[in-house]
C-alpha atoms as a PDB file:
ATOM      1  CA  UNK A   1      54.172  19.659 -65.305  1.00  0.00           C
ATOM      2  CA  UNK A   2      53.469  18.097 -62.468  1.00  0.00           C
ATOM      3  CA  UNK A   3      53.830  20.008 -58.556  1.00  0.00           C
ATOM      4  CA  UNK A   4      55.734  18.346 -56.141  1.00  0.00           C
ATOM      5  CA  UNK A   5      53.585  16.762 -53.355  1.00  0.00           C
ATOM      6  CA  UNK A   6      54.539  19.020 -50.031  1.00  0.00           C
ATOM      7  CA  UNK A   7      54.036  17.520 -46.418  1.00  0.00           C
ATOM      8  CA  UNK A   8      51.655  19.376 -44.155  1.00  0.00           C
ATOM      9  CA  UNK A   9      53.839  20.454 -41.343  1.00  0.00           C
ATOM     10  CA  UNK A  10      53.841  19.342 -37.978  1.00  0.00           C
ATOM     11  CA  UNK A  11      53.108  22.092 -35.983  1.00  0.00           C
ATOM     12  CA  UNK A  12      49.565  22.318 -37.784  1.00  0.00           C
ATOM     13  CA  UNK A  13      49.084  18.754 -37.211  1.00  0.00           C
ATOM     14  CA  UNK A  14      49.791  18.889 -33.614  1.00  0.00           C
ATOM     15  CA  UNK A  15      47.430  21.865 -33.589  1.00  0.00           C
ATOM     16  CA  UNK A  16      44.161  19.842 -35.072  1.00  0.00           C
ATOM     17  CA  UNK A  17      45.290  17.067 -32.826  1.00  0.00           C
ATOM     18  CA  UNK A  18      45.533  19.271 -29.562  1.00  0.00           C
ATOM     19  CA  UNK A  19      42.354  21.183 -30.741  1.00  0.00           C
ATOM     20  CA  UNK A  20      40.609  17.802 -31.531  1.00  0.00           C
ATOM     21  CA  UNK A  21      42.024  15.999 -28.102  1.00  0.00           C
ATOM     22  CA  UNK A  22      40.476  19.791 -26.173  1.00  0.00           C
ATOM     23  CA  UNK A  23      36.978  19.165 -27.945  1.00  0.00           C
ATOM     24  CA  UNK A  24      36.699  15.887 -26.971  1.00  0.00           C
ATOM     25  CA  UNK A  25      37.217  16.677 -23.482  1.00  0.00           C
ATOM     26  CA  UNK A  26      35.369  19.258 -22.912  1.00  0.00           C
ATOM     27  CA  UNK A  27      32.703  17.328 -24.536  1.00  0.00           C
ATOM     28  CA  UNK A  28      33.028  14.364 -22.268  1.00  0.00           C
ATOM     29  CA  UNK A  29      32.498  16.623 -19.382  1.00  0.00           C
ATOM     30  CA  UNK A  30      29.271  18.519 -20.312  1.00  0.00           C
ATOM     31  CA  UNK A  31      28.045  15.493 -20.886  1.00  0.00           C
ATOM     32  CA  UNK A  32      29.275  12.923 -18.374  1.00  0.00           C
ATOM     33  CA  UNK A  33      30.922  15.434 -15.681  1.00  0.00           C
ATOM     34  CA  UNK A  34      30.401  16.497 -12.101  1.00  0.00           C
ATOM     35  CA  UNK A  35      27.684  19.270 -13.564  1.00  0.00           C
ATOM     36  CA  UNK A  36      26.931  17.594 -16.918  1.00  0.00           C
ATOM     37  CA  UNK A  37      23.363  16.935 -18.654  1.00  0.00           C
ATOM     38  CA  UNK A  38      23.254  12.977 -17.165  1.00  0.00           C
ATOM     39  CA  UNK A  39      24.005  14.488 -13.274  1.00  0.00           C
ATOM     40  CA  UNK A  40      21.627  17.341 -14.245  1.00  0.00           C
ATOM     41  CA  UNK A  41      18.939  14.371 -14.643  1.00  0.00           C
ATOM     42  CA  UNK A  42      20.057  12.383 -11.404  1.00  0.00           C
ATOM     43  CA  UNK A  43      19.611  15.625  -9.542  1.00  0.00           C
ATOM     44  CA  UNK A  44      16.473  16.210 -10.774  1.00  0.00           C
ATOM     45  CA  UNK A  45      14.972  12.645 -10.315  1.00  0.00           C
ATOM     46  CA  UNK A  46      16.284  12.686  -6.950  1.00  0.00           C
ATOM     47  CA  UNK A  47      14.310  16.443  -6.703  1.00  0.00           C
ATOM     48  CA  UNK A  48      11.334  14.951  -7.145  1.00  0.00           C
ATOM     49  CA  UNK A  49      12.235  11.751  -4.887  1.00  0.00           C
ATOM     50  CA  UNK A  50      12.409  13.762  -1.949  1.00  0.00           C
ATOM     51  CA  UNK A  51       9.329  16.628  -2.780  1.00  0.00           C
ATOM     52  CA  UNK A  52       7.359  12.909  -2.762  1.00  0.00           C
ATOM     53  CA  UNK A  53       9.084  11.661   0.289  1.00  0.00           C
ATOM     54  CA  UNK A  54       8.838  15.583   2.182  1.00  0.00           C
ATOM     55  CA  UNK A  55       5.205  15.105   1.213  1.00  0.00           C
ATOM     56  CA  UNK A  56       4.555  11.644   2.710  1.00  0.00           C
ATOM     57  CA  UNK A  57       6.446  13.503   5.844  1.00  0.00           C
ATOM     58  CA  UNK A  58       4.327  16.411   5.932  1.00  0.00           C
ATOM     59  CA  UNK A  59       1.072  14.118   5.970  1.00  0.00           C
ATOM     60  CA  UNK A  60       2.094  11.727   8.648  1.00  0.00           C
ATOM     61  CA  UNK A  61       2.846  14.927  10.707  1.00  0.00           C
ATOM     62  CA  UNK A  62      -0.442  16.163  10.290  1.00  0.00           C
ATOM     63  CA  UNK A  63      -1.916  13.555  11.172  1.00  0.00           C
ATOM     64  CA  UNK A  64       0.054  12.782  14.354  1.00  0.00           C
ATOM     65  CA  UNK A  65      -0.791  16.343  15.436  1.00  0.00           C
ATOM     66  CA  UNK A  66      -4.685  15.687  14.990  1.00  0.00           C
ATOM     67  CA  UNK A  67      -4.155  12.684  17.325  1.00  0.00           C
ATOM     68  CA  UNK A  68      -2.050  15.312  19.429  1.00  0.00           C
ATOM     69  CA  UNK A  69      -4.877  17.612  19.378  1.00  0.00           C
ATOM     70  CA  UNK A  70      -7.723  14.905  19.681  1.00  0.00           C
ATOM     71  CA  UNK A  71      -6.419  13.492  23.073  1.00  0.00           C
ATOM     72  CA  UNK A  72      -5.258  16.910  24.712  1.00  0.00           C
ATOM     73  CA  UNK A  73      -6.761  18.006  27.562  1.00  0.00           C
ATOM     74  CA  UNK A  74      -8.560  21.027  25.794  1.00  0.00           C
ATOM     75  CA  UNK A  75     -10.256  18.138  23.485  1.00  0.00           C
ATOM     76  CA  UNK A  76     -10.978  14.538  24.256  1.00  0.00           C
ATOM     77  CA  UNK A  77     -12.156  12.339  21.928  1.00  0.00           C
ATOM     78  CA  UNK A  78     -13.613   9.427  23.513  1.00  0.00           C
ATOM     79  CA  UNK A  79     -13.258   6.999  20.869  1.00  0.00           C
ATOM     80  CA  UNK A  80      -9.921   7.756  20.393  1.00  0.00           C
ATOM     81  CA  UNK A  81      -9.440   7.369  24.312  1.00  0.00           C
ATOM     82  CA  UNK A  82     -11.047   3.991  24.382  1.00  0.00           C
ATOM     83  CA  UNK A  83      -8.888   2.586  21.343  1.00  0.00           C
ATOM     84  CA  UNK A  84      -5.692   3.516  22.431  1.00  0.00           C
ATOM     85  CA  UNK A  85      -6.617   2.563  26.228  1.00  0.00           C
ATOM     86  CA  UNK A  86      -7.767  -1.266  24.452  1.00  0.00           C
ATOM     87  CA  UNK A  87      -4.415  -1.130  21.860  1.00  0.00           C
ATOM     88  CA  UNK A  88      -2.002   0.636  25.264  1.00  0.00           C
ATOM     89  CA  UNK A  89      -3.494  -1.337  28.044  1.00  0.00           C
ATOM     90  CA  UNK A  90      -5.043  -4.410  26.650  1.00  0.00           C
ATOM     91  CA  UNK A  91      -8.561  -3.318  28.146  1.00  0.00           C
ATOM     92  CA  UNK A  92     -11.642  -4.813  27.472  1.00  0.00           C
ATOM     93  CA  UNK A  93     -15.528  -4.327  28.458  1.00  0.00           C
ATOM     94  CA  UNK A  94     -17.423  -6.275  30.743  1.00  0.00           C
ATOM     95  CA  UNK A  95     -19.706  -7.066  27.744  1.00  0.00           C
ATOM     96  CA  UNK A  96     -17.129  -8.266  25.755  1.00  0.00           C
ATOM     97  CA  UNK A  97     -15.427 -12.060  24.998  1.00  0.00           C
ATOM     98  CA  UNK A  98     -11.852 -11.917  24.101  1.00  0.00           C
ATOM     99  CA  UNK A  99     -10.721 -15.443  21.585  1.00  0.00           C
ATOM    100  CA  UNK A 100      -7.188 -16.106  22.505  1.00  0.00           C
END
């Protein structure tokens, strides 16, 4: 005796299919969206982009503050003086022969 073959009805098909098209989605976006795992991985990369880049700052601010401090008037350093009055001015010893 043989059973009669029954369809599956629709409304559990649609369900699969709306549960199926919801996990795909949702998916998608923890992987590609605004706050997925690949931004998650931009933001960090660009984290340590600018901790370099803050660092490079932070350097060339200290040392522009120890030239600061080197030709203040509480400190003068007269090497420092007579390179930037030779780069500034274009001044040059007596003892000296300047190649044009």
């Amino acid at each position: 005796m043989s059973h009669p073959r029954t369809r599956a009805p629709v409304g559990v098909i649609l369900f699969f299919a709306i549960a199926l098209a919801l996990g795909t989605y949702f998916t998608f976006a923890a992987v590609q969206g605004d706050f997925g795992l690949f931004r998650r991985a931009e933001i960090a990369q660009e984290s340590r982009r600018l901790a370099a880049e803050l660092e490079e700052l932070e350097a060339e601010v200290a040392r522009m503050e120890n030239l600061t401090h080197r030709l203040s008037d509480d400190y003068l350093d007269l090497d420092l003086l007579d390179e930037q009055a030779r780069e500034v001015l274009g001044l040059v010893r007596a003892d000296e022969i300047v190649i044009r």
